[in-house]
PDB file of N, CA and C in Angstrom:
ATOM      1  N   UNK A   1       2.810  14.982   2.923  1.00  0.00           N
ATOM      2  CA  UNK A   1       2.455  13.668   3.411  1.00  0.00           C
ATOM      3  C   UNK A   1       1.059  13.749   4.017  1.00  0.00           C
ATOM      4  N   UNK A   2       0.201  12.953   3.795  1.00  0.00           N
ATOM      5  CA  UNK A   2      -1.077  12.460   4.189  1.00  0.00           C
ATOM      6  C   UNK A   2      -1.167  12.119   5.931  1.00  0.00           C
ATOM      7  N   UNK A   3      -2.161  12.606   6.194  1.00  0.00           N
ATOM      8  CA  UNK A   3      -2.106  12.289   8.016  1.00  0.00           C
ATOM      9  C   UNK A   3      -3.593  11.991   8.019  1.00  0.00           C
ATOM     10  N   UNK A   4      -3.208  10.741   8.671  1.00  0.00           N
ATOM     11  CA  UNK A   4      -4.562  10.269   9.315  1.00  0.00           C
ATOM     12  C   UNK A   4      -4.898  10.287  10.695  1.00  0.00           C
ATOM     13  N   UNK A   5      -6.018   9.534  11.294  1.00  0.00           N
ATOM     14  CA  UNK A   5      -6.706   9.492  12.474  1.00  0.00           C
ATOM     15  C   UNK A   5      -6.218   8.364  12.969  1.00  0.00           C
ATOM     16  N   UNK A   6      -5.912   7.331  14.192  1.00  0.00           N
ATOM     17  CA  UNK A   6      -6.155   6.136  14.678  1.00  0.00           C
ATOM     18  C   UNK A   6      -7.478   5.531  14.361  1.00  0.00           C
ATOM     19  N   UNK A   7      -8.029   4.615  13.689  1.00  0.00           N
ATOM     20  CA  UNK A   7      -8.903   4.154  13.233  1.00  0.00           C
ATOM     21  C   UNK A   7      -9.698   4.459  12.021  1.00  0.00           C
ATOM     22  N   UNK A   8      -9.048   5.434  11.290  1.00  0.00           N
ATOM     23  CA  UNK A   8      -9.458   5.391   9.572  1.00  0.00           C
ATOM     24  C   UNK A   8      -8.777   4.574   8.749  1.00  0.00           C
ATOM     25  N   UNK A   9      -9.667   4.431   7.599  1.00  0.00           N
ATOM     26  CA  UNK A   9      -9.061   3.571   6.327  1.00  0.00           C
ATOM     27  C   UNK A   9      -8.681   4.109   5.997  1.00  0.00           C
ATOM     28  N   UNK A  10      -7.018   3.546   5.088  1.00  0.00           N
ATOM     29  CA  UNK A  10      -6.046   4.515   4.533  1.00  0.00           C
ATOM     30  C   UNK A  10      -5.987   3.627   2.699  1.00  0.00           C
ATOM     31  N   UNK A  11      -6.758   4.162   2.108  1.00  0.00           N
ATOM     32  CA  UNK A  11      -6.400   3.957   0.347  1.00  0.00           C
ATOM     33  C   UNK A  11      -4.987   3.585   0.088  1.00  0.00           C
ATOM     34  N   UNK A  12      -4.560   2.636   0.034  1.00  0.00           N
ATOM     35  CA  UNK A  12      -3.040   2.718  -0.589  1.00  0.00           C
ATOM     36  C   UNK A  12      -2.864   2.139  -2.071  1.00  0.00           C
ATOM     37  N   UNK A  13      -2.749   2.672  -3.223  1.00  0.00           N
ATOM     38  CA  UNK A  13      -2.805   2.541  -4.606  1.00  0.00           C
ATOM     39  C   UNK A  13      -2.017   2.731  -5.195  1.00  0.00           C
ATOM     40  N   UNK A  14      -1.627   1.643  -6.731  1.00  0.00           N
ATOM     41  CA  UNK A  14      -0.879   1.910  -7.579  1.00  0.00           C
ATOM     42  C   UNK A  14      -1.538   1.390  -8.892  1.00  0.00           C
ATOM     43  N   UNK A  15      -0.637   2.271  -9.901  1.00  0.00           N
ATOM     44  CA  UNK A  15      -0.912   1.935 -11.316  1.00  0.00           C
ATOM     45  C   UNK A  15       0.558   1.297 -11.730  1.00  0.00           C
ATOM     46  N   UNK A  16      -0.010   0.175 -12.146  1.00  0.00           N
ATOM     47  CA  UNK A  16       1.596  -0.926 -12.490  1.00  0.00           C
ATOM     48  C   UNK A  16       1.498  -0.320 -14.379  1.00  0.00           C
ATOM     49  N   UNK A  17       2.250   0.279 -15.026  1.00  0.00           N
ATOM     50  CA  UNK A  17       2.613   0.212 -16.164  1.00  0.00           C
ATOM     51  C   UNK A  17       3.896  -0.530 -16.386  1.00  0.00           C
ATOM     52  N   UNK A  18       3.599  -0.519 -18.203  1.00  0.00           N
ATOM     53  CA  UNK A  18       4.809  -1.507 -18.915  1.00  0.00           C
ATOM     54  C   UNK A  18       5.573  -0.416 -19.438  1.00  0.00           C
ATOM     55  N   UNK A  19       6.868  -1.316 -19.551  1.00  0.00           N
ATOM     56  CA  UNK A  19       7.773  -0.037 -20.284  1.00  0.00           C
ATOM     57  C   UNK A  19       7.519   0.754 -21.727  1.00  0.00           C
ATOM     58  N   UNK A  20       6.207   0.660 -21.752  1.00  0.00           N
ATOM     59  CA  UNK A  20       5.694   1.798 -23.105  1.00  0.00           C
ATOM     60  C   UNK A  20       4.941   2.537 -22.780  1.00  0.00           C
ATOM     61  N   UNK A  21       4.489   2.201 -20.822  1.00  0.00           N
ATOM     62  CA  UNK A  21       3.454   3.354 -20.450  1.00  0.00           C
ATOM     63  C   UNK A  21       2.013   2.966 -20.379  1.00  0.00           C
ATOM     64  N   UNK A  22       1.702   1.777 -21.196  1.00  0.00           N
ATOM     65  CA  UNK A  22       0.585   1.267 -20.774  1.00  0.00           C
ATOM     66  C   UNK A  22      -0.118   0.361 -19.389  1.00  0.00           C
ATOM     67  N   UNK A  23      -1.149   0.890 -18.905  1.00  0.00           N
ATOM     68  CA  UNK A  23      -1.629  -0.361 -17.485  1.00  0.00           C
ATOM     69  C   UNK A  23      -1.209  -1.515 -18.065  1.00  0.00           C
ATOM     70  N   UNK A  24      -0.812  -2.265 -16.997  1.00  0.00           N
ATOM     71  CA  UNK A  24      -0.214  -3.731 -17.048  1.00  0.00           C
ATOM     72  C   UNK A  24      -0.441  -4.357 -16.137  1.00  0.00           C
ATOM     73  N   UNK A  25      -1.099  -5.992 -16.332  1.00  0.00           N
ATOM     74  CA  UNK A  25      -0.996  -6.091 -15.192  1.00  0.00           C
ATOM     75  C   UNK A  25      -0.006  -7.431 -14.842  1.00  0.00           C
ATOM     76  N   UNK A  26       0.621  -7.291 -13.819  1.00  0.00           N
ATOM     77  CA  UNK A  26       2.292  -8.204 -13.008  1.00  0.00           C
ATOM     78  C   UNK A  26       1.792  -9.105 -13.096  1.00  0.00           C
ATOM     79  N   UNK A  27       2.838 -10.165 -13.304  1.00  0.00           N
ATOM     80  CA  UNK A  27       2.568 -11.495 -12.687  1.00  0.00           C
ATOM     81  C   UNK A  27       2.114 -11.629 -11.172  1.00  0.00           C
ATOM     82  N   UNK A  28       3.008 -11.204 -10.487  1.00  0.00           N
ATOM     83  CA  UNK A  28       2.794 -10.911  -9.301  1.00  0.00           C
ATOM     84  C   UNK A  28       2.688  -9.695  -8.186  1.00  0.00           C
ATOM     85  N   UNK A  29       1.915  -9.175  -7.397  1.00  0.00           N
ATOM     86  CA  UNK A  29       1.640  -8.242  -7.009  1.00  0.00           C
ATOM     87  C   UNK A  29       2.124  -8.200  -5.259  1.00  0.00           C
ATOM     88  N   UNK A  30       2.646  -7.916  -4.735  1.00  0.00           N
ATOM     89  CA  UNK A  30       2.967  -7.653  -3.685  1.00  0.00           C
ATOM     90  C   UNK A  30       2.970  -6.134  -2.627  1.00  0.00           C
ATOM     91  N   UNK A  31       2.559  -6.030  -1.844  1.00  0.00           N
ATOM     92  CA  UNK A  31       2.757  -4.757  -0.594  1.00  0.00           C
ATOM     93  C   UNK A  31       2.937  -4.883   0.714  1.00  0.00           C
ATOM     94  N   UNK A  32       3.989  -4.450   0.826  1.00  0.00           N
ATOM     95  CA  UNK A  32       4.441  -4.796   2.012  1.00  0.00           C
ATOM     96  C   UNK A  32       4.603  -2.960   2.952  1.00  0.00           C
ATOM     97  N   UNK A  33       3.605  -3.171   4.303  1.00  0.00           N
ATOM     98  CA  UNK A  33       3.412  -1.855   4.899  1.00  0.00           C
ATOM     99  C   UNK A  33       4.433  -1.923   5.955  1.00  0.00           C
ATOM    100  N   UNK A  34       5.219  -1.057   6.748  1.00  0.00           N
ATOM    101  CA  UNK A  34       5.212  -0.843   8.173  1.00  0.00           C
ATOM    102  C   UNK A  34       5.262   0.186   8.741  1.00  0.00           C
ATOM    103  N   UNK A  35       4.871   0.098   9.878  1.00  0.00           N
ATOM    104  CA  UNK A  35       4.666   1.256  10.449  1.00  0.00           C
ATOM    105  C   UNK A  35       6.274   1.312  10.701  1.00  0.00           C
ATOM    106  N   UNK A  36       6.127   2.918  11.310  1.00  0.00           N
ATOM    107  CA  UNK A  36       7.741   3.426  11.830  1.00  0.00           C
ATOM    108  C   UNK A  36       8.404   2.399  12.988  1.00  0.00           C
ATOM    109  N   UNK A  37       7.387   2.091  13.941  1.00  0.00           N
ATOM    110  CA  UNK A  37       8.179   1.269  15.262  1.00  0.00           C
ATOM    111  C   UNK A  37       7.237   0.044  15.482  1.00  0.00           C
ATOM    112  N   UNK A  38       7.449  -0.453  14.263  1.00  0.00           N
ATOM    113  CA  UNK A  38       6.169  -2.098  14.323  1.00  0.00           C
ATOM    114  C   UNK A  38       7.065  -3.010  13.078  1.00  0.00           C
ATOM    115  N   UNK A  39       5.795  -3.768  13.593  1.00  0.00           N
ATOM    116  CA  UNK A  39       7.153  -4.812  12.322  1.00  0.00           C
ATOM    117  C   UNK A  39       6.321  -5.139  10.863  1.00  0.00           C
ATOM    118  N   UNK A  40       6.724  -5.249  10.088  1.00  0.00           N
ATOM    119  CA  UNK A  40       6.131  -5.083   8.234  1.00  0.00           C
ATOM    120  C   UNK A  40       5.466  -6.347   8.392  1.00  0.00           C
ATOM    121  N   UNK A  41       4.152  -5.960   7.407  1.00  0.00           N
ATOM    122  CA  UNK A  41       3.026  -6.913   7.201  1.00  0.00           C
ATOM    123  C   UNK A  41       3.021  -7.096   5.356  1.00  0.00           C
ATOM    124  N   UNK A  42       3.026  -8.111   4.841  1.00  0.00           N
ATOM    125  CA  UNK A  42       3.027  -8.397   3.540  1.00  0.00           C
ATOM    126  C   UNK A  42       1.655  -8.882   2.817  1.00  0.00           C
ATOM    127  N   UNK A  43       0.620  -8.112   1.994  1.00  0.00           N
ATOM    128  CA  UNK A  43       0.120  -8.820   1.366  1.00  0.00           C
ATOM    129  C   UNK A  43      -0.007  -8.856  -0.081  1.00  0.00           C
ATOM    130  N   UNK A  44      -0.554  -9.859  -0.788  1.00  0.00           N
ATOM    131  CA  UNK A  44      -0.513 -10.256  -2.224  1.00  0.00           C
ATOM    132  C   UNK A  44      -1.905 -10.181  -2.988  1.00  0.00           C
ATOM    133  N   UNK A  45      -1.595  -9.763  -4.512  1.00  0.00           N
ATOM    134  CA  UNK A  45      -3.000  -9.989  -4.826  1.00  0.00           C
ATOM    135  C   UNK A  45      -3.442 -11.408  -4.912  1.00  0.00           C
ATOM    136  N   UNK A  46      -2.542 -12.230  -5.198  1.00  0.00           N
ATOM    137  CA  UNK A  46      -2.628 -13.954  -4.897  1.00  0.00           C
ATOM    138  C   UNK A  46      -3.550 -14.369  -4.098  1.00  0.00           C
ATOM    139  N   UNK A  47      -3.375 -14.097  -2.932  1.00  0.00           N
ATOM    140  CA  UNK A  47      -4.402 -14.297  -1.668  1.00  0.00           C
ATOM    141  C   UNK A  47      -5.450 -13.640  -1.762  1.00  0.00           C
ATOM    142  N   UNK A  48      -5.770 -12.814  -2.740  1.00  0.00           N
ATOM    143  CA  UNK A  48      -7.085 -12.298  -2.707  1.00  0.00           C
ATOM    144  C   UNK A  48      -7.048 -10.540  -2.019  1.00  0.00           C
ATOM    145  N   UNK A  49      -5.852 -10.253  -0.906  1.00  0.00           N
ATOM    146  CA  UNK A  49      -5.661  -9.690  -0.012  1.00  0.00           C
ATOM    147  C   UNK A  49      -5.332  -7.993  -0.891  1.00  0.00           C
ATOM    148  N   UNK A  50      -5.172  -7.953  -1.991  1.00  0.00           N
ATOM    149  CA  UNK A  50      -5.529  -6.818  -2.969  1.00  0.00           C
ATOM    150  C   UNK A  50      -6.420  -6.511  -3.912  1.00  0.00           C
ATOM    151  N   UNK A  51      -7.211  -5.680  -3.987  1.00  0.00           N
ATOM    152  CA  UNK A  51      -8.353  -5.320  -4.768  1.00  0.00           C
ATOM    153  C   UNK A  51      -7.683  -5.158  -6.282  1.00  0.00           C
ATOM    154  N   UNK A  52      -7.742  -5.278  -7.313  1.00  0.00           N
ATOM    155  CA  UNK A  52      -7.873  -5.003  -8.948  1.00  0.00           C
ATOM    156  C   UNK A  52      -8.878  -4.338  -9.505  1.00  0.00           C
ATOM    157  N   UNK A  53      -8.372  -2.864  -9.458  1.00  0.00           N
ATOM    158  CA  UNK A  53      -9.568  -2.168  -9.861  1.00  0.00           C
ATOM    159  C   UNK A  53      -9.989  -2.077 -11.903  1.00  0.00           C
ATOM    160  N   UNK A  54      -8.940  -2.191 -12.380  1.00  0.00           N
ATOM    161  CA  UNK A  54      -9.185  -2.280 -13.852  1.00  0.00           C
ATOM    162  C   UNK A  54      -7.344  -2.923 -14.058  1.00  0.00           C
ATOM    163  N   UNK A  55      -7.676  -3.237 -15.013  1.00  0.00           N
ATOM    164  CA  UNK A  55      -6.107  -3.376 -15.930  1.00  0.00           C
ATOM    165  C   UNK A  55      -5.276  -2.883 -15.553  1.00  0.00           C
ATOM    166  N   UNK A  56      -3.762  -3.098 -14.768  1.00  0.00           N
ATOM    167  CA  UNK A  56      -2.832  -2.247 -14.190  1.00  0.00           C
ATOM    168  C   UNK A  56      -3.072  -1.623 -12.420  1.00  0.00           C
ATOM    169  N   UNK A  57      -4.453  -1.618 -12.199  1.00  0.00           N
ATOM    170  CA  UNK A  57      -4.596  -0.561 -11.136  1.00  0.00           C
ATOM    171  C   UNK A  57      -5.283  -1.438  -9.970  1.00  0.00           C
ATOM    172  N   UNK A  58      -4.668  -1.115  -9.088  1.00  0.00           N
ATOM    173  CA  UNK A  58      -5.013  -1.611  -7.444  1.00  0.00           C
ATOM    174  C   UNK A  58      -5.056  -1.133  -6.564  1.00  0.00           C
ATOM    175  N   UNK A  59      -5.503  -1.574  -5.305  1.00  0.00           N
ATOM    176  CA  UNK A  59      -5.327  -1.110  -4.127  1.00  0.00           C
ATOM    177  C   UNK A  59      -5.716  -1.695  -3.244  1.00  0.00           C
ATOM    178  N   UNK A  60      -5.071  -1.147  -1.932  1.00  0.00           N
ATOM    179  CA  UNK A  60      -5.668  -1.971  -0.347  1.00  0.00           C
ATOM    180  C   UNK A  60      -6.291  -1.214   0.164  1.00  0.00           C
ATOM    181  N   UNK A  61      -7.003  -1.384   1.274  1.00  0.00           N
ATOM    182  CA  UNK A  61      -7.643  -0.450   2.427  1.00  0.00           C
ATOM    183  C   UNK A  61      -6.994  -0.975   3.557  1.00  0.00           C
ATOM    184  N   UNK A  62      -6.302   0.030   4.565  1.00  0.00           N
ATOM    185  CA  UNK A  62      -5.423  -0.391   5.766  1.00  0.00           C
ATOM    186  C   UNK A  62      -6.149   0.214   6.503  1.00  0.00           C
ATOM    187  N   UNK A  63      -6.657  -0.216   7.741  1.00  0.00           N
ATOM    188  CA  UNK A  63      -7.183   0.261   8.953  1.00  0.00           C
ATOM    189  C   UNK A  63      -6.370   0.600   9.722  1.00  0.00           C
ATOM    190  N   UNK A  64      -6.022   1.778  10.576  1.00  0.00           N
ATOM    191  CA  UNK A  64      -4.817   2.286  11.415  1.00  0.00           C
ATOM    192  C   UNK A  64      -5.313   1.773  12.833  1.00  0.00           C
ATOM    193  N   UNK A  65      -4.413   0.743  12.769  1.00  0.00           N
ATOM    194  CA  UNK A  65      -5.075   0.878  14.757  1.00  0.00           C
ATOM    195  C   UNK A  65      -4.813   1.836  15.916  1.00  0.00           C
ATOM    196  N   UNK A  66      -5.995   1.882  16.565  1.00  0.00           N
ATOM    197  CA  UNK A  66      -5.588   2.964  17.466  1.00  0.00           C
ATOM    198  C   UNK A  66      -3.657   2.352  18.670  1.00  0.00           C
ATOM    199  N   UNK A  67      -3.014   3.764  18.663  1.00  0.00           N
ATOM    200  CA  UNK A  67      -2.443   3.999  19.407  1.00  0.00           C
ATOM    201  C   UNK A  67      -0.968   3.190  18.441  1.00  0.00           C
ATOM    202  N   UNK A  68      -1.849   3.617  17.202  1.00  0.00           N
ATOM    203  CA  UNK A  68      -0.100   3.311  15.964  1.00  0.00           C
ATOM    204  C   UNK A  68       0.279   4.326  15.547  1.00  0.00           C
ATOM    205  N   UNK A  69       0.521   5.334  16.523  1.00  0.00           N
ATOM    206  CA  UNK A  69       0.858   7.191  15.806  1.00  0.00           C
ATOM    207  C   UNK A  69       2.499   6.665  15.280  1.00  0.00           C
ATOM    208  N   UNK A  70       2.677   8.065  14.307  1.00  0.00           N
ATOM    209  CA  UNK A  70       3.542   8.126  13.397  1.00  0.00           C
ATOM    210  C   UNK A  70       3.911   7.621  11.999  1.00  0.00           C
ATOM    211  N   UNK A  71       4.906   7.433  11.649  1.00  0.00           N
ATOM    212  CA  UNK A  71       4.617   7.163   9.953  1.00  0.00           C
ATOM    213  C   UNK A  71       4.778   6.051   9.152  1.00  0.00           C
ATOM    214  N   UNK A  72       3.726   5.268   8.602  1.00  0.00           N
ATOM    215  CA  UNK A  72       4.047   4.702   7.783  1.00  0.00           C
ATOM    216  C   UNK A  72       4.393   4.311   6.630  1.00  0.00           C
ATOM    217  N   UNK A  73       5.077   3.249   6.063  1.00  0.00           N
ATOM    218  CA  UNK A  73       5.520   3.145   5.431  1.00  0.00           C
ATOM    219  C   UNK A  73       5.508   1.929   4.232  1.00  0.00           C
ATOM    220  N   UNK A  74       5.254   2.543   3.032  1.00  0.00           N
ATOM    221  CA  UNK A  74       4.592   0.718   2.443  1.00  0.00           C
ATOM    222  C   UNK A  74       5.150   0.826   0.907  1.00  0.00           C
ATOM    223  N   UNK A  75       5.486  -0.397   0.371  1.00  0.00           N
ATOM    224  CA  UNK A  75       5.766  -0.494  -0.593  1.00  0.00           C
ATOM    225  C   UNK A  75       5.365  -1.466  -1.627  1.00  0.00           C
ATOM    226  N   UNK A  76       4.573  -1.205  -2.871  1.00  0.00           N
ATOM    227  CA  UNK A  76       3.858  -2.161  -4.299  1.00  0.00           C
ATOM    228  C   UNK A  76       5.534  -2.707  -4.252  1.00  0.00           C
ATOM    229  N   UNK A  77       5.221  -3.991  -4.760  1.00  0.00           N
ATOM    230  CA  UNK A  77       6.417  -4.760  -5.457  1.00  0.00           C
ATOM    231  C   UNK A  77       5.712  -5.409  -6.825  1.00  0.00           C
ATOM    232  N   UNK A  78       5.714  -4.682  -8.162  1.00  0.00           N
ATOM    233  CA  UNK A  78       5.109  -5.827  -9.339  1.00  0.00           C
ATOM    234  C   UNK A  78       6.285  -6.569 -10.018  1.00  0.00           C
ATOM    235  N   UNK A  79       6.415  -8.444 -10.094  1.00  0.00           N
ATOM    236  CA  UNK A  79       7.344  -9.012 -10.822  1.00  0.00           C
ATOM    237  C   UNK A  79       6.365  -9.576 -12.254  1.00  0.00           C
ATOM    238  N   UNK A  80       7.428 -10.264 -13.178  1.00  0.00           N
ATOM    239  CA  UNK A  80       6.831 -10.663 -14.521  1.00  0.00           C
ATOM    240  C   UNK A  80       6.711 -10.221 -15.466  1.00  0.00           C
ATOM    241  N   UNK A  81       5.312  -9.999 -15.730  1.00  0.00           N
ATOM    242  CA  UNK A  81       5.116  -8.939 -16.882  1.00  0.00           C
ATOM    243  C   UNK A  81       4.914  -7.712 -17.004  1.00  0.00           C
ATOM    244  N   UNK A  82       5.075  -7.290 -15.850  1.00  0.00           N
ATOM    245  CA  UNK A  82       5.263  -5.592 -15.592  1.00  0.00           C
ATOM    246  C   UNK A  82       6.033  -5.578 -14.152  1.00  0.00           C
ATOM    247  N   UNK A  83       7.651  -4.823 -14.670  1.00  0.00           N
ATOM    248  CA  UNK A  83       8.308  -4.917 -12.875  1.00  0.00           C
ATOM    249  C   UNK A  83       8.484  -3.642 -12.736  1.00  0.00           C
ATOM    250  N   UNK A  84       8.694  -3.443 -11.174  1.00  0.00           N
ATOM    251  CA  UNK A  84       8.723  -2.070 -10.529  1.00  0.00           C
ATOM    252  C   UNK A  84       8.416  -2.301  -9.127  1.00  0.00           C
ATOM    253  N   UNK A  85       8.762  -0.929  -8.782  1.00  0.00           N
ATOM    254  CA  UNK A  85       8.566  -0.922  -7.181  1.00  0.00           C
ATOM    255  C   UNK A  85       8.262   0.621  -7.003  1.00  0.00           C
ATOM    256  N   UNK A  86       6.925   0.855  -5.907  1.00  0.00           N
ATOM    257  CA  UNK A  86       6.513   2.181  -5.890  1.00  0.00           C
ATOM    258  C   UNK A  86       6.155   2.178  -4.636  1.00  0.00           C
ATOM    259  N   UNK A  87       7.312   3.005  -3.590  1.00  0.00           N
ATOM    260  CA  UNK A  87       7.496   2.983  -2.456  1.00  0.00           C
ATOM    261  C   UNK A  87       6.174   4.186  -1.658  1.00  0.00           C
ATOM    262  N   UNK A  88       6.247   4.369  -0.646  1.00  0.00           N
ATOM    263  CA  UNK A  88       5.319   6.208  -0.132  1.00  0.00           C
ATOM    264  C   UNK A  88       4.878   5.402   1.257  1.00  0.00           C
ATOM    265  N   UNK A  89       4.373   6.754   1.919  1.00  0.00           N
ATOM    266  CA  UNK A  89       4.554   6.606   3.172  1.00  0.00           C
ATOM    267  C   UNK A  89       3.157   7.689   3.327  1.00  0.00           C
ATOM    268  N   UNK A  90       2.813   7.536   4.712  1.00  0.00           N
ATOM    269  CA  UNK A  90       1.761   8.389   5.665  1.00  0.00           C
ATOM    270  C   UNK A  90       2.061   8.691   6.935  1.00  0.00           C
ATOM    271  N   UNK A  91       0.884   9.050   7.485  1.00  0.00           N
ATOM    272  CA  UNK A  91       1.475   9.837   8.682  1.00  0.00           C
ATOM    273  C   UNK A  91      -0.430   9.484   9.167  1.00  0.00           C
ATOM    274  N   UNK A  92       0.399   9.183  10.739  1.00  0.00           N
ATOM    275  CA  UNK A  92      -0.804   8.743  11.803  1.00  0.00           C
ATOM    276  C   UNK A  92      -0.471   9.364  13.135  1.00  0.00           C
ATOM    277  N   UNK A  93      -1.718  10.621  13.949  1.00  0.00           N
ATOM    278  CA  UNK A  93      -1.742  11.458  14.590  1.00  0.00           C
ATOM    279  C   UNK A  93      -1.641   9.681  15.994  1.00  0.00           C
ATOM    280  N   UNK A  94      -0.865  10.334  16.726  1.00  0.00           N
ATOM    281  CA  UNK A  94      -1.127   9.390  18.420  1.00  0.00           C
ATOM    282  C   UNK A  94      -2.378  10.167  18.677  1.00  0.00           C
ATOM    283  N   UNK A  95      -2.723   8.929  19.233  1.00  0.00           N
ATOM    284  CA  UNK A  95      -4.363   8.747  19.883  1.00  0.00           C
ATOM    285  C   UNK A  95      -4.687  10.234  20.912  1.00  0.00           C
ATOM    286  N   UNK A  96      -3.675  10.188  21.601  1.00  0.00           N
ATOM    287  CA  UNK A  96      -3.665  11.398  22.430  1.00  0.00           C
ATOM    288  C   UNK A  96      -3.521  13.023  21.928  1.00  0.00           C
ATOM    289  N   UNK A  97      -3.636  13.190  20.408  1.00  0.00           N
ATOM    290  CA  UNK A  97      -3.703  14.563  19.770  1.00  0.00           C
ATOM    291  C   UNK A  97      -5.011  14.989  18.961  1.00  0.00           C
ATOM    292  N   UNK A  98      -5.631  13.718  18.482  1.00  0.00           N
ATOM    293  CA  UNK A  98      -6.900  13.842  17.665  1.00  0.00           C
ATOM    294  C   UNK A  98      -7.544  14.689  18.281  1.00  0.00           C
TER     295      UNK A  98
END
């Protein structure tokens, strides 16, 4: 598992394929993060709120706020024309160990 700092950007990425293996891209795109002892934040590529890096492939940039130690946790949701779900998690040092 990946460990970050309180206040770095954390890459969170997926490649949505179709059931033959090719990039695809969903009707709809969804990620929903939370931390271990906070409450889940949802965003969409709809809103603009996910990057599309080519055909199939995305990502967010999450800023860790300071004094959010421990692990999070986030999950892609793609519906439509390519479905799946591709869960993973990180890890954030408390402010007081950096």
């Amino acid at each position: 598992m990946n460990v970050y700092d309180p206040g770095d950007a954390v890459r969170l990425s997926v490649v949505i394929v179709n059931s033959a293996g090719t990039a695809t891209d969903p009707t709809t795109l969804t990620l929903t993060v939370k931390p271990g002892d906070g409450t889940a934040v949802s965003y969409t590529y709809a809103a603009g709120e996910i990057t599309k890096d080519s055909v199939g492939n995305y990502h967010k940039d999450i800023t860790v706020a300071s004094g959010s130690g421990g692990t999070y946790y986030y999950k892609f949701t793609a519906t439509g024309t390519a479905i799946g779900a591709e869960p993973g998690s990180f890890a954030v040092r408390n402010d007081d160990t950096a």
